[in-house]
C-alpha atoms as a PDB file:
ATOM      1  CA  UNK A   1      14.611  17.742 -10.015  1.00  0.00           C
ATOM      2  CA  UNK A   2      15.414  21.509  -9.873  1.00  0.00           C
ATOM      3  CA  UNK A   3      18.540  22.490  -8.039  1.00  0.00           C
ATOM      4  CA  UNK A   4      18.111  25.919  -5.889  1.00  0.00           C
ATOM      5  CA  UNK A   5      20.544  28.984  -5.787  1.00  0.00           C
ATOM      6  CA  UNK A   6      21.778  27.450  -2.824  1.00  0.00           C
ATOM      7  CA  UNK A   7      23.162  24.099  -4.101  1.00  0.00           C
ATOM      8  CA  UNK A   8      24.747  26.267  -7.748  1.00  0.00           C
ATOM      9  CA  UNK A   9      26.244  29.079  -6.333  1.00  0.00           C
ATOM     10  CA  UNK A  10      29.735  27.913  -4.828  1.00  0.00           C
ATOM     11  CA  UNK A  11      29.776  25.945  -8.426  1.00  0.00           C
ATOM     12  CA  UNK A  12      29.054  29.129 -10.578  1.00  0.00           C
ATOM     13  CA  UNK A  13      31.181  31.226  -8.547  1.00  0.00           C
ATOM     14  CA  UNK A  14      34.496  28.834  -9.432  1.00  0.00           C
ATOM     15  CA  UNK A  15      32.977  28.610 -12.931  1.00  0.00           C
ATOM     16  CA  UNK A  16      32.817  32.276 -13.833  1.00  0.00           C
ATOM     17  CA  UNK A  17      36.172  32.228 -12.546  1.00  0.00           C
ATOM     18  CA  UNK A  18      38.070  29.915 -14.455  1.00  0.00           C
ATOM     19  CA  UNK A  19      36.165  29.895 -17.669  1.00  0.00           C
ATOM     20  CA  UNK A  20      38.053  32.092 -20.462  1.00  0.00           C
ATOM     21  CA  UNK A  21      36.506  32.825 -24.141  1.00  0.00           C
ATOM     22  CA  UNK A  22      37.798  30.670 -26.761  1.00  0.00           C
ATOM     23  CA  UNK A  23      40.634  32.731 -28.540  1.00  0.00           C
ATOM     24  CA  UNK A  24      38.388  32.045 -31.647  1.00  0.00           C
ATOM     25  CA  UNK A  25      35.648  33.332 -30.412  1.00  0.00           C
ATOM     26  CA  UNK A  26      36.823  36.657 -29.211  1.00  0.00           C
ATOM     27  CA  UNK A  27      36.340  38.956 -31.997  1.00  0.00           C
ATOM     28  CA  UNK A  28      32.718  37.732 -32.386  1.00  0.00           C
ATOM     29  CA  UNK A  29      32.019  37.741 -28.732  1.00  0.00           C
ATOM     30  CA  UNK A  30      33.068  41.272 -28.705  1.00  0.00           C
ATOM     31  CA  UNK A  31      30.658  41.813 -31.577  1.00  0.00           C
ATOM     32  CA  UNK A  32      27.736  40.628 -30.044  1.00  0.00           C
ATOM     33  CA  UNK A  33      28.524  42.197 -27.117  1.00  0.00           C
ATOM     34  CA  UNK A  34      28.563  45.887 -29.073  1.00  0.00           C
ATOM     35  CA  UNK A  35      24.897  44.793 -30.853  1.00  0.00           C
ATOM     36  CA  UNK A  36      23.304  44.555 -27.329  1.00  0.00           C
ATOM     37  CA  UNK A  37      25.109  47.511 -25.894  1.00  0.00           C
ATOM     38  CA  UNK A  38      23.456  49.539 -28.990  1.00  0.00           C
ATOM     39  CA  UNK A  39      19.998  48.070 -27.727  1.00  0.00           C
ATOM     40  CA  UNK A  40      20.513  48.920 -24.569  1.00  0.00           C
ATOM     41  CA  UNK A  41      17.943  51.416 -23.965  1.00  0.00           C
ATOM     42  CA  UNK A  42      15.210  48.856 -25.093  1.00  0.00           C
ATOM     43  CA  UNK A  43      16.480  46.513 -22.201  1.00  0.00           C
ATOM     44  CA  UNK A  44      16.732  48.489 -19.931  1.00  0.00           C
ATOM     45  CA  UNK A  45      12.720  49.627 -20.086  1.00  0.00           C
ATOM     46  CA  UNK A  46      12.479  45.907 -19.442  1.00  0.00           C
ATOM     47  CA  UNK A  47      14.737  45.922 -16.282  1.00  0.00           C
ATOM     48  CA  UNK A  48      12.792  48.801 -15.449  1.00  0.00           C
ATOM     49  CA  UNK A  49       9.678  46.837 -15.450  1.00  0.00           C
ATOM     50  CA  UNK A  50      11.082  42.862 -13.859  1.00  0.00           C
ATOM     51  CA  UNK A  51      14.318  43.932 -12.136  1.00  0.00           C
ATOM     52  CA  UNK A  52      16.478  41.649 -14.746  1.00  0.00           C
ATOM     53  CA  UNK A  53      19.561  43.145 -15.750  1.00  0.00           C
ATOM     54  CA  UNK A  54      20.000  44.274 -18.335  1.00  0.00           C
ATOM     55  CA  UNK A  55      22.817  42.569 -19.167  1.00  0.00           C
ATOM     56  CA  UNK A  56      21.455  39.368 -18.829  1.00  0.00           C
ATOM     57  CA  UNK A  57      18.464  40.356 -20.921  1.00  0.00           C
ATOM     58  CA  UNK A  58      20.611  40.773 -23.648  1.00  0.00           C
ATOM     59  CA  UNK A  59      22.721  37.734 -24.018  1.00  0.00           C
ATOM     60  CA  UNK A  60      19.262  35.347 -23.506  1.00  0.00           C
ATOM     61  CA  UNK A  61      17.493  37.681 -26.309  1.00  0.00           C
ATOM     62  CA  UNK A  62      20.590  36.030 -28.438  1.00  0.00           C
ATOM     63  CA  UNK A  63      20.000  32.205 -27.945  1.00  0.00           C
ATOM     64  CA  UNK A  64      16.336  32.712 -28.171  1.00  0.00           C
ATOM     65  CA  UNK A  65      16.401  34.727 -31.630  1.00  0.00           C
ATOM     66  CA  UNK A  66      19.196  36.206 -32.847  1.00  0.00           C
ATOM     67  CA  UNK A  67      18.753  39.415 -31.237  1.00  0.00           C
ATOM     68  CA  UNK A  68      15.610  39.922 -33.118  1.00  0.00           C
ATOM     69  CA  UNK A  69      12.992  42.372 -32.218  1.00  0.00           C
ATOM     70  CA  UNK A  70      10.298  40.449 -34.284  1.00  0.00           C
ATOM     71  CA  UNK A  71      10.565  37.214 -32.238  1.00  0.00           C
ATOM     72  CA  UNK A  72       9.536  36.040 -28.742  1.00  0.00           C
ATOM     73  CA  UNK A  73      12.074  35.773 -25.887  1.00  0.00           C
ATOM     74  CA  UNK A  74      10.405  32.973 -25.183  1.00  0.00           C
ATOM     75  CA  UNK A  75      11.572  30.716 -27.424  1.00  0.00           C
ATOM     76  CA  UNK A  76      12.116  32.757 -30.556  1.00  0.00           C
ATOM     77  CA  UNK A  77       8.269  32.540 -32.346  1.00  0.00           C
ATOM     78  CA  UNK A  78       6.979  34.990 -34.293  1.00  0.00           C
ATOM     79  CA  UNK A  79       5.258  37.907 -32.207  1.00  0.00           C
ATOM     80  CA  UNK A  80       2.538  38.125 -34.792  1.00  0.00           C
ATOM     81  CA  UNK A  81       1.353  35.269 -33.233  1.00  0.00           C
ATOM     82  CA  UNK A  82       1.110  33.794 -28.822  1.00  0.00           C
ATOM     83  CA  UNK A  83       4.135  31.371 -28.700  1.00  0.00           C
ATOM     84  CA  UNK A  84       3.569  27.387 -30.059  1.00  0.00           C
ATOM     85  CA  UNK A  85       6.744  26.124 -29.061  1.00  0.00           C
ATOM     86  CA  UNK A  86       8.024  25.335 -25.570  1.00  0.00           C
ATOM     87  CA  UNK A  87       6.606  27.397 -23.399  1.00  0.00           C
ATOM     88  CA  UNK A  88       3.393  27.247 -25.801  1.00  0.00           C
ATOM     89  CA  UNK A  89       0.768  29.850 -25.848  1.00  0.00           C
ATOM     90  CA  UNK A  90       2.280  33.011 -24.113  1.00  0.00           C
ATOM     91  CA  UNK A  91       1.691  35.648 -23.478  1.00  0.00           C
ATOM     92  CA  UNK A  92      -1.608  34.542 -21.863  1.00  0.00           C
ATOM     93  CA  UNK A  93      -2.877  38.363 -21.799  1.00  0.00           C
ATOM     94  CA  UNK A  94      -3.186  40.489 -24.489  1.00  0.00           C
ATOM     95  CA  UNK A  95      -3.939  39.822 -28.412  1.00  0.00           C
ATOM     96  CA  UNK A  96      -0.855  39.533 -30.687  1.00  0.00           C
ATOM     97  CA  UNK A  97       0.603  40.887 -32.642  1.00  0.00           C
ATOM     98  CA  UNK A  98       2.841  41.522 -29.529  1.00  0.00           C
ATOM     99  CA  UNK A  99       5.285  44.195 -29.284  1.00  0.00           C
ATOM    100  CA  UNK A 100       9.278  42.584 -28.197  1.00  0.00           C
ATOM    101  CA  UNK A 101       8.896  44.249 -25.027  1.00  0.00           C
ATOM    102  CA  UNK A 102       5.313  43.019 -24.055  1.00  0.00           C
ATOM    103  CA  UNK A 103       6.212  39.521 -24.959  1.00  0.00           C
ATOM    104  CA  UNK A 104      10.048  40.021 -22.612  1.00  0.00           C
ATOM    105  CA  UNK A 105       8.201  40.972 -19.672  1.00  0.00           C
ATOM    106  CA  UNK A 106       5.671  37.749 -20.325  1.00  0.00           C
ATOM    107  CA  UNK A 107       8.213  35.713 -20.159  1.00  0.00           C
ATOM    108  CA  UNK A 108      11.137  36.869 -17.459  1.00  0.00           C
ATOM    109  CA  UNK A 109       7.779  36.992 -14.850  1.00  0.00           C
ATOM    110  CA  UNK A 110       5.651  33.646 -16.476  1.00  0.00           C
ATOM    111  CA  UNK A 111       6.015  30.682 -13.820  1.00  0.00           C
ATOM    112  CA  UNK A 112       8.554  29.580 -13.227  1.00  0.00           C
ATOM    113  CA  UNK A 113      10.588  32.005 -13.930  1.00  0.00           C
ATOM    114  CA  UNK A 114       9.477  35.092 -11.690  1.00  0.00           C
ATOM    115  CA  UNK A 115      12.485  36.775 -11.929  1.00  0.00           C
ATOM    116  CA  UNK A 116      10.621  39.962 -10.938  1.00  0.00           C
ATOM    117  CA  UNK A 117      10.718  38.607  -7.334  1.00  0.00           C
ATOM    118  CA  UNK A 118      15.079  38.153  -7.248  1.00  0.00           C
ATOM    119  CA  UNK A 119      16.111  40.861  -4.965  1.00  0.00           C
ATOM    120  CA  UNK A 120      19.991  40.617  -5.851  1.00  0.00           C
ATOM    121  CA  UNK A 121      21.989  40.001  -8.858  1.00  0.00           C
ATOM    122  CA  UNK A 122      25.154  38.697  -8.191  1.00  0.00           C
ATOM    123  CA  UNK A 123      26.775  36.974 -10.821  1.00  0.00           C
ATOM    124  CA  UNK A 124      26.058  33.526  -9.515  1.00  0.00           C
ATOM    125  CA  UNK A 125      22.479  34.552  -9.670  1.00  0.00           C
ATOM    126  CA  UNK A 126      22.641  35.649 -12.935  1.00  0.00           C
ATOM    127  CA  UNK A 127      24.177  32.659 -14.374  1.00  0.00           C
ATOM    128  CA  UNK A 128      21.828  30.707 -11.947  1.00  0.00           C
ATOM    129  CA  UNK A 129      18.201  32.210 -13.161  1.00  0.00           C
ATOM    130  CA  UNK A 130      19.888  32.163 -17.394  1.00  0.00           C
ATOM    131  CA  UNK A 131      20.369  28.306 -16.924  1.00  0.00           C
ATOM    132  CA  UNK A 132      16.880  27.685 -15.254  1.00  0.00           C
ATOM    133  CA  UNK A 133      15.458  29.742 -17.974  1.00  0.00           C
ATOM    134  CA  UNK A 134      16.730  27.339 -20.363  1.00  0.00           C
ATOM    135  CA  UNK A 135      14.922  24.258 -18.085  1.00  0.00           C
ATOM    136  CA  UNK A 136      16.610  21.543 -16.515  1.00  0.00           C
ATOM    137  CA  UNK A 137      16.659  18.972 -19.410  1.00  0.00           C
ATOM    138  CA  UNK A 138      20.732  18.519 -19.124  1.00  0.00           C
ATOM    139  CA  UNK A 139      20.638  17.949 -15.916  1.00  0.00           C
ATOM    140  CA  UNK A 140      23.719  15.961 -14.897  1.00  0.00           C
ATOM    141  CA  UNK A 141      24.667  15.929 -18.478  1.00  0.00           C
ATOM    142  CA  UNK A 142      27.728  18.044 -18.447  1.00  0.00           C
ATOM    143  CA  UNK A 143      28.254  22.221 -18.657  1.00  0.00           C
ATOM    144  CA  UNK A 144      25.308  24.007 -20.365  1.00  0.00           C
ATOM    145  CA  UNK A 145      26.217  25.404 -23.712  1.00  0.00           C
ATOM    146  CA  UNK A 146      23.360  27.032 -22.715  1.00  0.00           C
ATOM    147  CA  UNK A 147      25.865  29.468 -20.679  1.00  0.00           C
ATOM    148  CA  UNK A 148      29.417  28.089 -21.469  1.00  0.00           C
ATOM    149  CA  UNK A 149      29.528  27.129 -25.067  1.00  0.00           C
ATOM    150  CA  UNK A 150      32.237  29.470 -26.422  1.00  0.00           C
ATOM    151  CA  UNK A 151      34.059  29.119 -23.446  1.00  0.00           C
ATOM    152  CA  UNK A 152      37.113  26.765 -22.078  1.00  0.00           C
ATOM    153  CA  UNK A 153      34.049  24.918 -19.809  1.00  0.00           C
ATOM    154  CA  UNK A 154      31.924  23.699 -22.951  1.00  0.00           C
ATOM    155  CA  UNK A 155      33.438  20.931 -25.059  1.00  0.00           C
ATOM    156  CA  UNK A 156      30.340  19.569 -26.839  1.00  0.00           C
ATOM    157  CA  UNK A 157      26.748  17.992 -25.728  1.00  0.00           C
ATOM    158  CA  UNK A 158      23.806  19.212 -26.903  1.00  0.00           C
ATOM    159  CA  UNK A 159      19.895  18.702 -27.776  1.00  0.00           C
ATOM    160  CA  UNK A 160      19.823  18.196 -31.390  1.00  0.00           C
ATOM    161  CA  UNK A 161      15.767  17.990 -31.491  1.00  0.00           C
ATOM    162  CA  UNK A 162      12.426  17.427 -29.102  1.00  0.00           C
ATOM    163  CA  UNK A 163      14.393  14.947 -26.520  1.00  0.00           C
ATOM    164  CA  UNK A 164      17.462  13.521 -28.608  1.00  0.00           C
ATOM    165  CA  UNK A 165      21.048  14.594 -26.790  1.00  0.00           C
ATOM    166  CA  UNK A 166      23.939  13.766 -28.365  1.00  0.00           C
ATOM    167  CA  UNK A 167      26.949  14.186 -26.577  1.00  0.00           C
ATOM    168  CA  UNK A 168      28.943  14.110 -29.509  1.00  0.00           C
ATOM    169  CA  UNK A 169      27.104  17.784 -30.879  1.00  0.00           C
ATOM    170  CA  UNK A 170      28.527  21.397 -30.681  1.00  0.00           C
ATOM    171  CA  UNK A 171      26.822  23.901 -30.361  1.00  0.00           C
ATOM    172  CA  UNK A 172      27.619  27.026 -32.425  1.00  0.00           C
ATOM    173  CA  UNK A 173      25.733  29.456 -30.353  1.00  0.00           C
ATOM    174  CA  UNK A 174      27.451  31.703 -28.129  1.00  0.00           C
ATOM    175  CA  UNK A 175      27.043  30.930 -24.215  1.00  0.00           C
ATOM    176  CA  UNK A 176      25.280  33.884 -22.300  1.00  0.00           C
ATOM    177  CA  UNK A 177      28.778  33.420 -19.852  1.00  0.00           C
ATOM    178  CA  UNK A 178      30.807  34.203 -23.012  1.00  0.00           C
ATOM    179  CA  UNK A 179      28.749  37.476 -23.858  1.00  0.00           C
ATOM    180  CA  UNK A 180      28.861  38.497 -20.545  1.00  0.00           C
ATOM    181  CA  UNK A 181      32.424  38.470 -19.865  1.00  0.00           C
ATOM    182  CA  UNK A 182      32.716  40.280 -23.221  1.00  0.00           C
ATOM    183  CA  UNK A 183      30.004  42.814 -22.194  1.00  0.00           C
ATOM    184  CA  UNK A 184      31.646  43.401 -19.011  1.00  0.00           C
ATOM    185  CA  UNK A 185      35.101  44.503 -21.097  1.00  0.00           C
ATOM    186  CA  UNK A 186      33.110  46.441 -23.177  1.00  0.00           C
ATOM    187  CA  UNK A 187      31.241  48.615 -20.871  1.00  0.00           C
ATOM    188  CA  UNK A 188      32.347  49.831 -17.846  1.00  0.00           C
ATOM    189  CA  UNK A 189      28.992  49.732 -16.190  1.00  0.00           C
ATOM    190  CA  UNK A 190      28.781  46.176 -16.923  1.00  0.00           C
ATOM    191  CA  UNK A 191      31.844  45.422 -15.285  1.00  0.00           C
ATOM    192  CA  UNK A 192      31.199  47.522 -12.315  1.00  0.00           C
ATOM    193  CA  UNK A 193      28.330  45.340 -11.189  1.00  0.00           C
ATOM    194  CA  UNK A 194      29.341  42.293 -12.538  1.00  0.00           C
ATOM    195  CA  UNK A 195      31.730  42.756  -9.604  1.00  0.00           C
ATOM    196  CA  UNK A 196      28.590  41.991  -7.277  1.00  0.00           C
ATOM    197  CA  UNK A 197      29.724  37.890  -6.093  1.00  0.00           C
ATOM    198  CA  UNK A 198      28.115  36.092  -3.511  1.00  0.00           C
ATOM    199  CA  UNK A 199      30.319  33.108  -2.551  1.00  0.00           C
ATOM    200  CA  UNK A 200      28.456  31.957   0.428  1.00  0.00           C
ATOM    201  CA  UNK A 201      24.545  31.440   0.150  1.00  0.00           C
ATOM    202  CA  UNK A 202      22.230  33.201   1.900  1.00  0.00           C
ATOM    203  CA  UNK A 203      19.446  31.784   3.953  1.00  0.00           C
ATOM    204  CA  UNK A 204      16.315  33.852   1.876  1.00  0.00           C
ATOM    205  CA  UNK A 205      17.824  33.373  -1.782  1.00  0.00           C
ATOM    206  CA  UNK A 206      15.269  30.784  -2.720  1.00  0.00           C
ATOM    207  CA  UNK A 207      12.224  32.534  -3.468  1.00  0.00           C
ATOM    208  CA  UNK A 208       8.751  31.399  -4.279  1.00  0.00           C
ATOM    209  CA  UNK A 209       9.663  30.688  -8.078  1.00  0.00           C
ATOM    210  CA  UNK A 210      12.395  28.648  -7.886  1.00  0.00           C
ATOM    211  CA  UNK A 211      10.250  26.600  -5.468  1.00  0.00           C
ATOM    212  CA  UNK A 212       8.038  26.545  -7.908  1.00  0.00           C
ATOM    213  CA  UNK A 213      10.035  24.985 -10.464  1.00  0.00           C
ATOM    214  CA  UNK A 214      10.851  22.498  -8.162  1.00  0.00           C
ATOM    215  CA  UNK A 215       7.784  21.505  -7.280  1.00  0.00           C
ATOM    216  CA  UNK A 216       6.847  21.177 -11.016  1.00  0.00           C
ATOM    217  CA  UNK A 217       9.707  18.789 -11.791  1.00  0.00           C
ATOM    218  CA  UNK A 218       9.233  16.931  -8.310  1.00  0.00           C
ATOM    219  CA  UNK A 219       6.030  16.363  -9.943  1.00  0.00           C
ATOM    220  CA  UNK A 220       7.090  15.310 -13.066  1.00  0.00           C
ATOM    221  CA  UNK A 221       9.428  12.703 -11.577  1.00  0.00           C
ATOM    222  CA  UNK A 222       6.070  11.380 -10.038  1.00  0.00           C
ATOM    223  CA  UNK A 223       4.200  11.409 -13.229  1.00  0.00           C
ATOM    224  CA  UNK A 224       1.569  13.951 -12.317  1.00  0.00           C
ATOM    225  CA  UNK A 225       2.722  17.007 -14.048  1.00  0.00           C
ATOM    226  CA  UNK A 226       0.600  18.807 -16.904  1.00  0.00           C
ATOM    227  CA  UNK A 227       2.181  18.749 -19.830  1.00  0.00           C
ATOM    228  CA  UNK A 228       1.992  22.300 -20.473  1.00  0.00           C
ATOM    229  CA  UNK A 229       3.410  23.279 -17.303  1.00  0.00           C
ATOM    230  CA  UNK A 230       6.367  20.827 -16.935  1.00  0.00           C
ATOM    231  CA  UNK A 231       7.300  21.543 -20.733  1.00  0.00           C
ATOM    232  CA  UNK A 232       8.115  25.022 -19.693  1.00  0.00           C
ATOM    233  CA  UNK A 233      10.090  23.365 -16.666  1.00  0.00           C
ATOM    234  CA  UNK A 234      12.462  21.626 -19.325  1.00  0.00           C
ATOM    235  CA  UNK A 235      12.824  23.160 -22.197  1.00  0.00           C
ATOM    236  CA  UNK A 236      16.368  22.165 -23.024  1.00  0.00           C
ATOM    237  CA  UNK A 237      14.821  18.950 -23.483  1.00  0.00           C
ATOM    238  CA  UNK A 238      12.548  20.260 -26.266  1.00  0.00           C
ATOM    239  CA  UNK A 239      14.672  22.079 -28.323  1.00  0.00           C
ATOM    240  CA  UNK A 240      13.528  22.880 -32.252  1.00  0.00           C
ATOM    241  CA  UNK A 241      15.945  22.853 -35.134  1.00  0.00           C
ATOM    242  CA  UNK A 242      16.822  26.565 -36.216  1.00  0.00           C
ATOM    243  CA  UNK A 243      14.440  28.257 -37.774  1.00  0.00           C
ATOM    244  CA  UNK A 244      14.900  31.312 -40.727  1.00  0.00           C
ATOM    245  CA  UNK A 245      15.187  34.185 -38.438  1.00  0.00           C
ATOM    246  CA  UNK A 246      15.453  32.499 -35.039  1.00  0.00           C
ATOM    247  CA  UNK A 247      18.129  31.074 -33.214  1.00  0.00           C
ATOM    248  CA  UNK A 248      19.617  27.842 -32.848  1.00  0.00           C
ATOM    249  CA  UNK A 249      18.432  25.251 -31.284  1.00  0.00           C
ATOM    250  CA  UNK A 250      17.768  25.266 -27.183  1.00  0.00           C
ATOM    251  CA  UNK A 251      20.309  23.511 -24.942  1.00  0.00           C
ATOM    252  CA  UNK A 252      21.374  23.240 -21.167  1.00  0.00           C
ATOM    253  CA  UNK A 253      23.426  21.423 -18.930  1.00  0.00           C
ATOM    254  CA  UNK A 254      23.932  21.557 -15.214  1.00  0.00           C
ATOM    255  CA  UNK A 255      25.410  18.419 -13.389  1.00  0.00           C
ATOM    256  CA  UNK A 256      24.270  18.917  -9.927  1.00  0.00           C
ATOM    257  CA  UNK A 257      23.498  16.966  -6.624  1.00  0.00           C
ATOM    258  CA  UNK A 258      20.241  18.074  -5.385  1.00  0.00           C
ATOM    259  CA  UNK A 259      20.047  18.765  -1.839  1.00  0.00           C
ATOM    260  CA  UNK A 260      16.927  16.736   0.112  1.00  0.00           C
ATOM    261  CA  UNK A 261      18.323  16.485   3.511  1.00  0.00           C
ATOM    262  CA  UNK A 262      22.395  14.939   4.336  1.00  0.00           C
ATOM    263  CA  UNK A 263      21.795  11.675   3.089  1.00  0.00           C
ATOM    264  CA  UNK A 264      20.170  12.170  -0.061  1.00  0.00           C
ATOM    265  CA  UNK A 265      22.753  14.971  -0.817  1.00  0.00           C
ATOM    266  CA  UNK A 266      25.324  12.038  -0.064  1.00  0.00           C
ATOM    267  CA  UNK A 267      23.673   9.415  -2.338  1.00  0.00           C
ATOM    268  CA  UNK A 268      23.060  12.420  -5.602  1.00  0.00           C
ATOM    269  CA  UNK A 269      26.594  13.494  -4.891  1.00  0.00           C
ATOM    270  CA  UNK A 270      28.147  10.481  -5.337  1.00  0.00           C
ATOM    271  CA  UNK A 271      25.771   9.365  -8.658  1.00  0.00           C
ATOM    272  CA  UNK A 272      26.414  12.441 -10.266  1.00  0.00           C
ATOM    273  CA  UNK A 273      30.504  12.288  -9.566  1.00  0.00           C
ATOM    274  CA  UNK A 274      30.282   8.556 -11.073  1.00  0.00           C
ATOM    275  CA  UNK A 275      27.805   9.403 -14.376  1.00  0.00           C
ATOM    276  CA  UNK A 276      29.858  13.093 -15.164  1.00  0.00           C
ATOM    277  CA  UNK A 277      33.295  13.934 -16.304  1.00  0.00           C
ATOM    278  CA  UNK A 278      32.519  18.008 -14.863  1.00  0.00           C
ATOM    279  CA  UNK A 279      32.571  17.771 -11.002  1.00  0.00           C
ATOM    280  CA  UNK A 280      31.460  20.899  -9.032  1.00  0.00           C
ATOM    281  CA  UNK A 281      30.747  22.159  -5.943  1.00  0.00           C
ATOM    282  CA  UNK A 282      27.541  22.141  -4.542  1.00  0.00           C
ATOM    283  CA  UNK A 283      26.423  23.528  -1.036  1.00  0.00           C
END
């Protein structure tokens, strides 16, 4: 089941925190980092049409295709065509071929994302809303390469296709945390509101689309989810080998107790603390 903001944010706070690019990495973080500050202008018309930094726009256009302005943020299909791969058949509106930004705004709004409803980005939200944009299908797995491969928090564990996780996989990608960080030492204004932390959770941060995606995987867990919908609730779990043009394969981790009143926090704290070698802090 779907954690909230509520339960990730003390854990993402002490994440961002501690986790340092790999020395390796550096010069090709900082690369990346100068390709989507020379597209900025194209993100930002998104921002100014869902609210989503950016920023984070950006480093999630670079897991899903490479940075390229041909494919679906989505999942990285072809915009000649709607989307066939997890989550299938978007956008719903409009006939393709679909320009980048059509298809962007599709999917940062689609259920369950609705990012165009998050009043604040802090970066615990941030880092929140990029992992739950993967899905949920590492759940309790270990740190999402999803955000932290690249990073001193990501030592291997990934989906290497449609439901098969092998812990013993790396994957190659850069984590969105990684091209932050390098984002924010490349640009000043990335830094200056990267500098926006919320350590304590507030009452209203869960909105109606992250109750939404719980509710879709409460539903799963009960068998009586479409398939349509609850694929788009986990896609990490139904990651596609690389394709020419697109990027690598999906993945995402989040070990997590999920809060459902003091006992049940109790009983998924303990279970995850036994089954995970990366404790955190939940609320």
């Amino acid at each position: 089941m779907a954690p909230t903001p509520e339960q990730t944010k003390a854990g993402y706070h002490n994440l961002w925190n501690a986790a340092q690019v790999n020395p390796n990495k550096v010069f090709s973080a900082k690369a990346i980092a100068k390709k989507i500050i020379a597209n900025q202008r194209r993100y930002e018309a998104i921002e100014a049409k869902t609210g989503v930094p950016w920023f984070m726009i950006g480093p999630i256009h670079m897991r899903e295709s490479s940075m390229s302005f041909t494919r679906h943020l989505h999942c990285g299909d072809p915009l000649t065509a709607r989307t066939v791969h997890v989550p299938k058949g978007r956008p719903v509106n409009g006939n393709p071929p679909f320009t980048f930004e059509e298809s962007a705004v599709d999917a940062l709004t689609m259920p369950p994302h609705g990012l165009d409803k998050v009043k604040e980005w802090s970066v615990e939200r941030i880092l929140f809303e990029t992992e739950k944009y993967n899905g949920w299908g590492y759940l309790g797995k270990g740190n999402s390469p999803y955000i932290w491969s690249w990073t001193s928090l990501y030592h291997g564990g990934k989906y290497v296709a449609d439901h098969v996780y092998r812990a013993a996989a790396v994957d190659p990608q850069p984590g969105c945390a990684a091209m932050l960080k390098a984002l924010a030492d490349a640009c000043p204004e990335v830094a200056e509101r990267l500098k926006y932390r919320q350590p304590t959770p507030r009452k209203d941060v869960v909105d109606f689309a992250v109750k939404q995606a719980t509710e879709v995987d409460r539903k799963r867990a009960a068998g009586g989810a479409a398939a349509s919908t609850a694929g788009a609730a986990t896609k990490a779990a139904t990651e596609k080998p690389a394709e020419a043009g697109a990027a690598f394969a999906h993945s995402y981790v989040l070990p997590l107790a999920i809060l459902l009143g003091a006992a049940v926090m109790v009983v998924a704290v303990v279970q995850i603390m036994r089954k995970s070698s990366y404790i955190r802090k939940v609320w």
